[in-house]
C-alpha atoms as a PDB file:
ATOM      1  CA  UNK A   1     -14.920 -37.460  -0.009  1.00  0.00           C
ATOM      2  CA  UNK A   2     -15.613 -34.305  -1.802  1.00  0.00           C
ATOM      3  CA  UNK A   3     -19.074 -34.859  -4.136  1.00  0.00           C
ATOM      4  CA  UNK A   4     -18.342 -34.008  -7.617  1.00  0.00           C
ATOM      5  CA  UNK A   5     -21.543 -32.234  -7.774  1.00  0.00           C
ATOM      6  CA  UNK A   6     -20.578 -29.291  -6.148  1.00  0.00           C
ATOM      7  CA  UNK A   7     -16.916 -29.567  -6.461  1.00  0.00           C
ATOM      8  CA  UNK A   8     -14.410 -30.080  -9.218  1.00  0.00           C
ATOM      9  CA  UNK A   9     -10.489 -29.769  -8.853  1.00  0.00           C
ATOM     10  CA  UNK A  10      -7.862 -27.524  -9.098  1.00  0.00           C
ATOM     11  CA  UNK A  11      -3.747 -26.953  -9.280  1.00  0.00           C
ATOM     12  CA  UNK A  12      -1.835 -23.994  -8.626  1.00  0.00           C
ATOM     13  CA  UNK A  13       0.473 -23.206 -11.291  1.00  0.00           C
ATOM     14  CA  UNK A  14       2.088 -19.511  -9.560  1.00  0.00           C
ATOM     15  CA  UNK A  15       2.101 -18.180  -6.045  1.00  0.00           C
ATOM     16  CA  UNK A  16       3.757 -14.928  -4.983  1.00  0.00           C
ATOM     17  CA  UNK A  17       4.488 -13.359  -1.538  1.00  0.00           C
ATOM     18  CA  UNK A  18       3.570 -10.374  -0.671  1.00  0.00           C
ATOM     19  CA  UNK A  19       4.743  -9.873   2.804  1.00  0.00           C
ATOM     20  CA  UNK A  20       4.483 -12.669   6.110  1.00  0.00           C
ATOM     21  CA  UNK A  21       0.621 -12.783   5.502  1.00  0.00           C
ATOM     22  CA  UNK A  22      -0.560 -11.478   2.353  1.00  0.00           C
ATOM     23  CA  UNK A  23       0.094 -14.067  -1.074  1.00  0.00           C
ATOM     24  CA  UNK A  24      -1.176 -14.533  -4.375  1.00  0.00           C
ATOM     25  CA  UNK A  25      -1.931 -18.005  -6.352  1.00  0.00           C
ATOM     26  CA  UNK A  26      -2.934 -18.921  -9.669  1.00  0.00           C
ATOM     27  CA  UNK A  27      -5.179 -22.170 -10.191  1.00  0.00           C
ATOM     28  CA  UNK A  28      -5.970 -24.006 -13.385  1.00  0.00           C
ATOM     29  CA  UNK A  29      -9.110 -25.319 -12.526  1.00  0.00           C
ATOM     30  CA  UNK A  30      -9.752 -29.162 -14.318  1.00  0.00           C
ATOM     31  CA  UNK A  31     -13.263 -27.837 -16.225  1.00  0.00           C
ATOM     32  CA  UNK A  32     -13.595 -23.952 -16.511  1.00  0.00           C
ATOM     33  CA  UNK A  33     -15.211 -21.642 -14.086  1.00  0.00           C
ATOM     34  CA  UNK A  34     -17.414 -18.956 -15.783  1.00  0.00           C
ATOM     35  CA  UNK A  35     -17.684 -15.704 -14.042  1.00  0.00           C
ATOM     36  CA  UNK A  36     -18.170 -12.374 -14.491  1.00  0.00           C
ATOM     37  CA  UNK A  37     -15.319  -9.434 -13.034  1.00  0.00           C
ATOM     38  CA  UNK A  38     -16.214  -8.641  -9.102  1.00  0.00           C
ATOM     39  CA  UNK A  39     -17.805 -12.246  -8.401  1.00  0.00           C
ATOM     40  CA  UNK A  40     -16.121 -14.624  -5.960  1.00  0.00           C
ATOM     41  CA  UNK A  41     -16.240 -18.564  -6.002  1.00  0.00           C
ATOM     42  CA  UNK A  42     -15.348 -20.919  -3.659  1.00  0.00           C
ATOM     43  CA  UNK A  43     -12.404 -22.832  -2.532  1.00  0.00           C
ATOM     44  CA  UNK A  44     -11.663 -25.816  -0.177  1.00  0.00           C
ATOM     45  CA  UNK A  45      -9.580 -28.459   0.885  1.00  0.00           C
ATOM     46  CA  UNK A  46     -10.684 -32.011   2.202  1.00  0.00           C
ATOM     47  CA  UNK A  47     -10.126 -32.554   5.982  1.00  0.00           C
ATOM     48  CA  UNK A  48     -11.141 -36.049   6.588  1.00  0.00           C
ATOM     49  CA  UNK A  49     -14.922 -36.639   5.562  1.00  0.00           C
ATOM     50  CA  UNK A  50     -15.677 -32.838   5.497  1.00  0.00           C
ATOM     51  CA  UNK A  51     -14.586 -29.985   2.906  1.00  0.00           C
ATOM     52  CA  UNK A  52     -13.279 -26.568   4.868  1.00  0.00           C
ATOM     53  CA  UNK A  53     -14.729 -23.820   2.335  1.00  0.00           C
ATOM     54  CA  UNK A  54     -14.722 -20.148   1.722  1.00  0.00           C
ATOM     55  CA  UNK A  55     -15.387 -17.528  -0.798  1.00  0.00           C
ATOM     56  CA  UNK A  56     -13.348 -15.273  -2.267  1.00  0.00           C
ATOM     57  CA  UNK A  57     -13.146 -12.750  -4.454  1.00  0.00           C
ATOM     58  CA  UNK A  58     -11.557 -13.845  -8.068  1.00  0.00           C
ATOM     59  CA  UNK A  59      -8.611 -10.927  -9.289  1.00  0.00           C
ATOM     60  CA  UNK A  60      -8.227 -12.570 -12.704  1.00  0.00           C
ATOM     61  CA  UNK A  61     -10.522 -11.776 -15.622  1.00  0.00           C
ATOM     62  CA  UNK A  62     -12.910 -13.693 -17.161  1.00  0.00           C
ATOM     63  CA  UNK A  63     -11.148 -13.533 -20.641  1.00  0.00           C
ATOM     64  CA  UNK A  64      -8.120 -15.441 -18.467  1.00  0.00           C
ATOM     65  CA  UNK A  65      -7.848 -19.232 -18.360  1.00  0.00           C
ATOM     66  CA  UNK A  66      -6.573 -19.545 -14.575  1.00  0.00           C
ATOM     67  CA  UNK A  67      -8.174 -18.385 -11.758  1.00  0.00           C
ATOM     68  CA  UNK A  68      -6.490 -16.031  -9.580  1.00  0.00           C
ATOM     69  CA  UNK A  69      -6.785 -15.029  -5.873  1.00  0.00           C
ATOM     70  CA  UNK A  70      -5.085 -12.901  -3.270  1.00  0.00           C
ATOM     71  CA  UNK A  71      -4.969 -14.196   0.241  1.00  0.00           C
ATOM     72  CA  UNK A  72      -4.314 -12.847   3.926  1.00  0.00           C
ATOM     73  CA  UNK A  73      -3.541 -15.092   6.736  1.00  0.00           C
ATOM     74  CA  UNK A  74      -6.316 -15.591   9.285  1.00  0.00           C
ATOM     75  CA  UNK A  75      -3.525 -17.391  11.881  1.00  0.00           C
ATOM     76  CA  UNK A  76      -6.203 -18.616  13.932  1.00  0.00           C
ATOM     77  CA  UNK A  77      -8.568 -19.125  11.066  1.00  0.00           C
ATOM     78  CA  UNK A  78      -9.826 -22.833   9.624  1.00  0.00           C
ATOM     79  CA  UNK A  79      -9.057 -22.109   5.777  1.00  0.00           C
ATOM     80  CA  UNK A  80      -6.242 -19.934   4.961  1.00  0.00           C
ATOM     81  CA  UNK A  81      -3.295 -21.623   7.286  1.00  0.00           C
ATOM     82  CA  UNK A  82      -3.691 -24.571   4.832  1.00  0.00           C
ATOM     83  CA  UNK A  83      -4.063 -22.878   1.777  1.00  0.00           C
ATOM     84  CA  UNK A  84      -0.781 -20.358   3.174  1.00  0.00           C
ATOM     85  CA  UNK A  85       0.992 -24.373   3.153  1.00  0.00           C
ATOM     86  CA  UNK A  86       0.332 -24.931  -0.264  1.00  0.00           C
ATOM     87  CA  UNK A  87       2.567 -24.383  -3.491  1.00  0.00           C
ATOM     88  CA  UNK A  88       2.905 -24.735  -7.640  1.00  0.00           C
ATOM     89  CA  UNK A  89       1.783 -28.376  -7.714  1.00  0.00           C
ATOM     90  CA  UNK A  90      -0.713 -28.388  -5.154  1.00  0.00           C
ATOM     91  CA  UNK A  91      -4.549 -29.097  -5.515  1.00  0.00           C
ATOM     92  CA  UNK A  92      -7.533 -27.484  -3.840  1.00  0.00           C
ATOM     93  CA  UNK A  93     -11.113 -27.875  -4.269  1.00  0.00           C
ATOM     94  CA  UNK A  94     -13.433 -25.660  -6.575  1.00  0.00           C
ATOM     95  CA  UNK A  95     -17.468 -25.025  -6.816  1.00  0.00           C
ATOM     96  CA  UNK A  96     -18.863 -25.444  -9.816  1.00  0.00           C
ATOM     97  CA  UNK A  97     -20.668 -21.864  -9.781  1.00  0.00           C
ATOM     98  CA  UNK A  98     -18.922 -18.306  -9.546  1.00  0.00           C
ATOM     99  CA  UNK A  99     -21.229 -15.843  -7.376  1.00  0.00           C
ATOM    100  CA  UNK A 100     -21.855 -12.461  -6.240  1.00  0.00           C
ATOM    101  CA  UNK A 101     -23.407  -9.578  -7.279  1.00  0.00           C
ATOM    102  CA  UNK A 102     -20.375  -7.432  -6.598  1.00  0.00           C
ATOM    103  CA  UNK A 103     -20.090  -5.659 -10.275  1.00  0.00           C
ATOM    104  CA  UNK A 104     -19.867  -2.904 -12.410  1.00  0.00           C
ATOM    105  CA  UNK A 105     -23.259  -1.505 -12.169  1.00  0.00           C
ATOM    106  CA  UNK A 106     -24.562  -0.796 -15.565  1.00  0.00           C
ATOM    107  CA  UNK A 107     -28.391  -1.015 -14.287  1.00  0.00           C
ATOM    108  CA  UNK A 108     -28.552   3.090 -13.549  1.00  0.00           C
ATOM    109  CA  UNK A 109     -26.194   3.582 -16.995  1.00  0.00           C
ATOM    110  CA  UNK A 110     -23.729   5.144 -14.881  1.00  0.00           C
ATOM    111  CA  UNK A 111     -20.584   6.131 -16.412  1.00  0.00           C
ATOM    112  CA  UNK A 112     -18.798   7.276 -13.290  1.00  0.00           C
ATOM    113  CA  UNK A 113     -17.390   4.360 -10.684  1.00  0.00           C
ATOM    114  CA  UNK A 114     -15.794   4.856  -7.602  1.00  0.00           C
ATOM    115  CA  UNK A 115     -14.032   2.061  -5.539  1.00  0.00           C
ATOM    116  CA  UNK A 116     -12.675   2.286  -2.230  1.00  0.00           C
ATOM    117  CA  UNK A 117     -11.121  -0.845  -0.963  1.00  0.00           C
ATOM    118  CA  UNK A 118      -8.818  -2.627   1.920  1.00  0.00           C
ATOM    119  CA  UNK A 119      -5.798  -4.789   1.237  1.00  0.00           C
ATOM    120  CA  UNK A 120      -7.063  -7.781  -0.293  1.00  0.00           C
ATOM    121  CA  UNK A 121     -10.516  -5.997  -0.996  1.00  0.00           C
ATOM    122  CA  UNK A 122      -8.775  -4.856  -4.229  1.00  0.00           C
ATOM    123  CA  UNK A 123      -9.607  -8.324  -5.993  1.00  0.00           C
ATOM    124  CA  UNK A 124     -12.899  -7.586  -7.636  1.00  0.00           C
ATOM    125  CA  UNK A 125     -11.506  -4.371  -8.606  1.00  0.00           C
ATOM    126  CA  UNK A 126      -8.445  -5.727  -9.971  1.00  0.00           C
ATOM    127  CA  UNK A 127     -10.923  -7.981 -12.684  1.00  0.00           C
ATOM    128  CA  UNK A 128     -13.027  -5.233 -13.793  1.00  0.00           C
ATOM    129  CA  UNK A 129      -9.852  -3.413 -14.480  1.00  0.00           C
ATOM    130  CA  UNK A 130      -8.697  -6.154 -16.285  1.00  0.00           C
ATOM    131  CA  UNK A 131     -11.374  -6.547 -18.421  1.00  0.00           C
ATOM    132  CA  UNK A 132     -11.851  -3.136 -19.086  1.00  0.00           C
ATOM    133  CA  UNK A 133      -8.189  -2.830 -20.287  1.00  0.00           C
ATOM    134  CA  UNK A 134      -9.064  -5.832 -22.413  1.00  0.00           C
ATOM    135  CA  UNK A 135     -12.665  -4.564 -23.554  1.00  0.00           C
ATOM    136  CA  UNK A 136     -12.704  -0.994 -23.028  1.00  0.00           C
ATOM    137  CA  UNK A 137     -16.178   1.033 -22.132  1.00  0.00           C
ATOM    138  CA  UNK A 138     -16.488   4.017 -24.045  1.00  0.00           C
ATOM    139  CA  UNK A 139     -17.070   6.815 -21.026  1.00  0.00           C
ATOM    140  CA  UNK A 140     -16.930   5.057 -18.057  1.00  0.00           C
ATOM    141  CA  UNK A 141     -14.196   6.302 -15.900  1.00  0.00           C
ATOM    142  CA  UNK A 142     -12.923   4.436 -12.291  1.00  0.00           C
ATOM    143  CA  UNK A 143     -11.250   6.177  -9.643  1.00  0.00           C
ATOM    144  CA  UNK A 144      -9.551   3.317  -7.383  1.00  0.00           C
ATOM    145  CA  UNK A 145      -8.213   4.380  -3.703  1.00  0.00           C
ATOM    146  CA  UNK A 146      -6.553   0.910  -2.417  1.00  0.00           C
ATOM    147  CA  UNK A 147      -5.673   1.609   1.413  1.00  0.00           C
ATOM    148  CA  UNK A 148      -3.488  -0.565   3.686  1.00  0.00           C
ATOM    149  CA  UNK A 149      -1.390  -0.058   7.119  1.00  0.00           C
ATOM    150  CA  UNK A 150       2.157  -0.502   4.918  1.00  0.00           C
ATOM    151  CA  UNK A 151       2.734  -0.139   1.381  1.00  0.00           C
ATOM    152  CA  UNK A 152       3.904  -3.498   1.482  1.00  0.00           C
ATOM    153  CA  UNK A 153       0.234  -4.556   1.960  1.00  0.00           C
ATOM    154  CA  UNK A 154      -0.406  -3.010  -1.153  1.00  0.00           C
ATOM    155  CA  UNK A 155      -1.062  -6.047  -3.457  1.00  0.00           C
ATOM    156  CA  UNK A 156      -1.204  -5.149  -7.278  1.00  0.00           C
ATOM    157  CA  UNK A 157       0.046  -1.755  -6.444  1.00  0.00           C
ATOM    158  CA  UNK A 158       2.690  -1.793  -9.618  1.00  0.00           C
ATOM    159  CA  UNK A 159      -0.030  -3.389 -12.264  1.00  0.00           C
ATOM    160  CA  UNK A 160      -2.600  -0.658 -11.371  1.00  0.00           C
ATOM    161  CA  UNK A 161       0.047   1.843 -12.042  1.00  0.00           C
ATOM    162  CA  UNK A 162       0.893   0.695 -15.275  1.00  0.00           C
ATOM    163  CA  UNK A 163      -2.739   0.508 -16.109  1.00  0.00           C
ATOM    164  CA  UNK A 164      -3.942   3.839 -15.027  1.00  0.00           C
ATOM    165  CA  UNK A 165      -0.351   5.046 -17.387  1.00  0.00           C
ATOM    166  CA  UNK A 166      -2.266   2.829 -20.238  1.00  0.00           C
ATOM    167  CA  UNK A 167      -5.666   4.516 -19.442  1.00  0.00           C
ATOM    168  CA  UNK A 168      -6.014   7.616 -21.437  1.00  0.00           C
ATOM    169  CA  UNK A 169      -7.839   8.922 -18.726  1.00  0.00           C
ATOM    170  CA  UNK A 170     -10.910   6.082 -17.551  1.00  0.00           C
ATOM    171  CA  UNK A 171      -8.696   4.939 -14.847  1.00  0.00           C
ATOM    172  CA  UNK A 172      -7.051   7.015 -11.684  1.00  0.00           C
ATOM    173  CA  UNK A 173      -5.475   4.909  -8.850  1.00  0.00           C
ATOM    174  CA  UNK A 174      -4.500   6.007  -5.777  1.00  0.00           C
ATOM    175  CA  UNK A 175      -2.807   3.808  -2.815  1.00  0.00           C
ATOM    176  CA  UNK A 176      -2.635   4.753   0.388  1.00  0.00           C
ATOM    177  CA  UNK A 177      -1.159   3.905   3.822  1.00  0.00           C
ATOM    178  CA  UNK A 178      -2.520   4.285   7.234  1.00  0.00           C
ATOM    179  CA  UNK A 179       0.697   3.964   9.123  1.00  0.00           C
ATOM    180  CA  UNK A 180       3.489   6.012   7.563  1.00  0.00           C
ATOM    181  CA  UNK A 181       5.582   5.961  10.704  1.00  0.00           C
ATOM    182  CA  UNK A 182       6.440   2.322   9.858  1.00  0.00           C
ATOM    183  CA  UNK A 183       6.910   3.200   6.349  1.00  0.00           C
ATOM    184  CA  UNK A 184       9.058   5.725   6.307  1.00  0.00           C
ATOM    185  CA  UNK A 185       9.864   5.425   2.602  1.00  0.00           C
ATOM    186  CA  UNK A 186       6.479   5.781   1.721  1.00  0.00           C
ATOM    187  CA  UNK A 187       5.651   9.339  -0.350  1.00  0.00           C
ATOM    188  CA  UNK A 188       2.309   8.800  -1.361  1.00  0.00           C
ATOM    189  CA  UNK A 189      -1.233   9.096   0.175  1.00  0.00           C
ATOM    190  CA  UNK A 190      -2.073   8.569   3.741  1.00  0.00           C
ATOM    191  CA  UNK A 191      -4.812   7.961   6.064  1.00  0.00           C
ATOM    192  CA  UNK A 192      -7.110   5.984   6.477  1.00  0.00           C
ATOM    193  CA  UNK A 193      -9.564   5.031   3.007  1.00  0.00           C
ATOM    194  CA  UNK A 194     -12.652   6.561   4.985  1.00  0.00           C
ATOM    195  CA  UNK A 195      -9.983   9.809   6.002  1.00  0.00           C
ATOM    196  CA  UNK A 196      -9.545  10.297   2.218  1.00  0.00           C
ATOM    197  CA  UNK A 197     -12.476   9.199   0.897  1.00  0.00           C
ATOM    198  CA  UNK A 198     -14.285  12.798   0.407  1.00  0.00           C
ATOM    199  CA  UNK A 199     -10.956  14.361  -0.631  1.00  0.00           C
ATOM    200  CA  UNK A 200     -11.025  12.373  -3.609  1.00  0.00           C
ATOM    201  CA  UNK A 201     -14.644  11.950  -4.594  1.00  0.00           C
ATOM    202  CA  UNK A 202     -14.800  15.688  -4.674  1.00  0.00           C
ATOM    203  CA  UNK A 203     -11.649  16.236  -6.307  1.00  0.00           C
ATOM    204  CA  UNK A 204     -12.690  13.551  -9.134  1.00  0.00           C
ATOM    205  CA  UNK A 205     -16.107  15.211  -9.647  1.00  0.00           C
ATOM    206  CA  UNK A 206     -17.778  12.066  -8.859  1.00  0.00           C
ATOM    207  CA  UNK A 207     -20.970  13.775  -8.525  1.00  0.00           C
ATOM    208  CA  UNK A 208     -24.240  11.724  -6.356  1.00  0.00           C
ATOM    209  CA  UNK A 209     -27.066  11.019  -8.972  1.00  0.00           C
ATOM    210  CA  UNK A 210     -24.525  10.085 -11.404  1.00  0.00           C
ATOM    211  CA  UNK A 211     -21.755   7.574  -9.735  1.00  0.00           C
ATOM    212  CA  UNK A 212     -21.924   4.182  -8.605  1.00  0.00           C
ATOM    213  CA  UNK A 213     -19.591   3.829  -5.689  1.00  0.00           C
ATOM    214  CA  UNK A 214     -17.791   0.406  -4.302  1.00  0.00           C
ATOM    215  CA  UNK A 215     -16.629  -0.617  -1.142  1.00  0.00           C
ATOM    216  CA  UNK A 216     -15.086  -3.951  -0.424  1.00  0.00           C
ATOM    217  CA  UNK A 217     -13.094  -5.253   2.305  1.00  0.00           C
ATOM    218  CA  UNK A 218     -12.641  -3.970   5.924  1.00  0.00           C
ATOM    219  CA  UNK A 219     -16.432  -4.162   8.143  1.00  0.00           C
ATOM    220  CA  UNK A 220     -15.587  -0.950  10.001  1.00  0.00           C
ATOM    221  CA  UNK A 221     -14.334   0.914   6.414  1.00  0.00           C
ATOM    222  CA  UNK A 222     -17.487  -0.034   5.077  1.00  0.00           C
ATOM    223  CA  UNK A 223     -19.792   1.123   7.601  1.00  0.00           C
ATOM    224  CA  UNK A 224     -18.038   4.437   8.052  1.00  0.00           C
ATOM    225  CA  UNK A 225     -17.905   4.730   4.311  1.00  0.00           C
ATOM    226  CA  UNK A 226     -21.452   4.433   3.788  1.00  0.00           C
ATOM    227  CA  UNK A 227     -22.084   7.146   6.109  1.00  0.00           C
ATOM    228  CA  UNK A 228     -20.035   9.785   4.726  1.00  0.00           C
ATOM    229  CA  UNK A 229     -21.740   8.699   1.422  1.00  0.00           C
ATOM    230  CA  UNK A 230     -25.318   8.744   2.424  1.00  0.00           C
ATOM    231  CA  UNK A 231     -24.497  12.283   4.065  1.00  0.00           C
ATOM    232  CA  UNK A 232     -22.825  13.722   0.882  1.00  0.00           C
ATOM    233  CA  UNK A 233     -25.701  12.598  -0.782  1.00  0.00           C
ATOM    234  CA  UNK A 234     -25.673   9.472  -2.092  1.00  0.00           C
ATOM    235  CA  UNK A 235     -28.441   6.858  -2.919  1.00  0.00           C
ATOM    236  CA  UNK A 236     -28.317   3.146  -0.550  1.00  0.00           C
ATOM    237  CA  UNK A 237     -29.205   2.334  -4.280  1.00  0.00           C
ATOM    238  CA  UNK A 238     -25.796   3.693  -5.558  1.00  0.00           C
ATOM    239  CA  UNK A 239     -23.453   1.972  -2.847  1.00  0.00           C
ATOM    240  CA  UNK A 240     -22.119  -1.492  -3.259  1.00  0.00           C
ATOM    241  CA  UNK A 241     -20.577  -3.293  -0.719  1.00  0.00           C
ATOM    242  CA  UNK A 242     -18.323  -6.922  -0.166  1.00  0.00           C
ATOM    243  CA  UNK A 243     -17.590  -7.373   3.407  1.00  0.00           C
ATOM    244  CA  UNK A 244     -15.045  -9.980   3.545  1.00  0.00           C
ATOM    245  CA  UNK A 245     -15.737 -10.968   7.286  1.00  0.00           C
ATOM    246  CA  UNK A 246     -18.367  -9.790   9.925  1.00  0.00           C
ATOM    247  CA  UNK A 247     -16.729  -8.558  13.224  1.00  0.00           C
ATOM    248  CA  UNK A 248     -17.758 -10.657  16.420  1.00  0.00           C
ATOM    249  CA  UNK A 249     -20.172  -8.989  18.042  1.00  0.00           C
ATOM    250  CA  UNK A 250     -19.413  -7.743  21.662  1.00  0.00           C
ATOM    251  CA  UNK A 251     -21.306  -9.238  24.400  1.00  0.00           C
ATOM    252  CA  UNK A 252     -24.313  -7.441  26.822  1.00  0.00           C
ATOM    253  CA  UNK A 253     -22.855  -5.798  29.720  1.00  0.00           C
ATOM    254  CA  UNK A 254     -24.224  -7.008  32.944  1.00  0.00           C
ATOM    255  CA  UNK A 255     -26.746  -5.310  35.015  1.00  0.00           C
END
């Protein structure tokens, strides 16, 4: 049995589909979770005399009383087949303590943010725009490129929309897809995020020095990323990263 001091309980109260293996859920947690926007906490569900955990990244903000999260099905994986089973009614497991040092980084006083993210790597981002619609920043401005292989994948495409409309000019978004032959409807950006990445950096004049740059989600976006970052110029200091899974690593080729 789950020890209630690390875990306390939760129900959903919303879910919504995105596509076969991407979903949303809302949970109303039984005590509050404090957090602050870009920090993950943890969720489980008993199997037997064991608790199945993982972390992910909250999407609601901190001025919200649910919890929100946005899921993709690992098929094979321990975790998210059972929470993909699970509806409005259901209950899941919660630690105590939000983590993560994922956030807006107001330790160099930078004013400029950029965030380049994968499918459900738009979570943290999705809270600090949130919050900043709810608690504005006087000068900071966030340029947001969200990339997936279909626009379907594109989770929280319509709300980032209608907040960059709202923004006045702190917030540009810009989705992406990587396979446009399979979305033929699709009249927007494509690539791949680390294809792009430059283009729109430069274009924002996101300058090195004087923006904090963000990249969450996909291992192999992540490391390119950071390379075409440290050679335009960037700081290690200035580049934030969530990877949301390590990549197995490939074994030694025989003599």
């Amino acid at each position: 049995m789950a020890s209630a001091d690390k875990y306390q309980g939760g129900r959903i109260t919303w879910r919504r589909d995105y596509g076969p293996d991407l979903w949303s859920v809302r949970i109303a947690p039984d005590s509050p979770v404090s957090f602050e926007p870009g920090q993950y906490a943890t969720l489980g569900v008993e199997d037997g005399s064991k608790v199945i955990e993982r972390a992910y990244s909250v999407v609601s903000s901190p001025t919200e009383s649910e919890l929100e999260f946005f899921f993709e099905l690992v098929p094979q994986g321990q975790l998210t087949p059972r929470l993909y089973a699970l509806g409005p009614g259901d209950r899941v497991l919660l630690r105590h303590r939000a983590k993560g040092a994922f956030k807006l980084d107001r330790a160099n006083e930078h004013k400029d943010h950029f965030f380049v993210t994968t499918v459900t790597g738009i979570a943290p981002v999705v809270s600090i725009v949130r919050t900043l619609r709810k608690e504005p920043a006087p000068g900071v401005r966030l340029v947001v490129l969200q990339a997936a292989s279909r626009s379907h994948e594109l989770g929280y495409q319509q709300e980032l929309e209608a907040a960059e409309k709202e923004s006045r000019g702190w917030l540009r978004y810009v989705p992406l897809v990587s396979r446009p032959w399979e979305d033929l409807g699709w009249k927007g950006e494509v690539g791949r995020a680390e294809d792009v990445m430059r283009k729109h950096l430069d274009a924002s004049g996101f300058d090195p020095g004087k923006t904090a740059v963000y990249l969450c989600g996909h291992p192999m976006m992540i490391e390119n990323g950071k390379g075409i970052l440290l050679r335009r110029g960037f700081d290690r200091e200035d580049i934030h990263v969530e990877v949301y899974w390590m990549p197995k690593k490939e074994k030694a080729a025989g003599p």
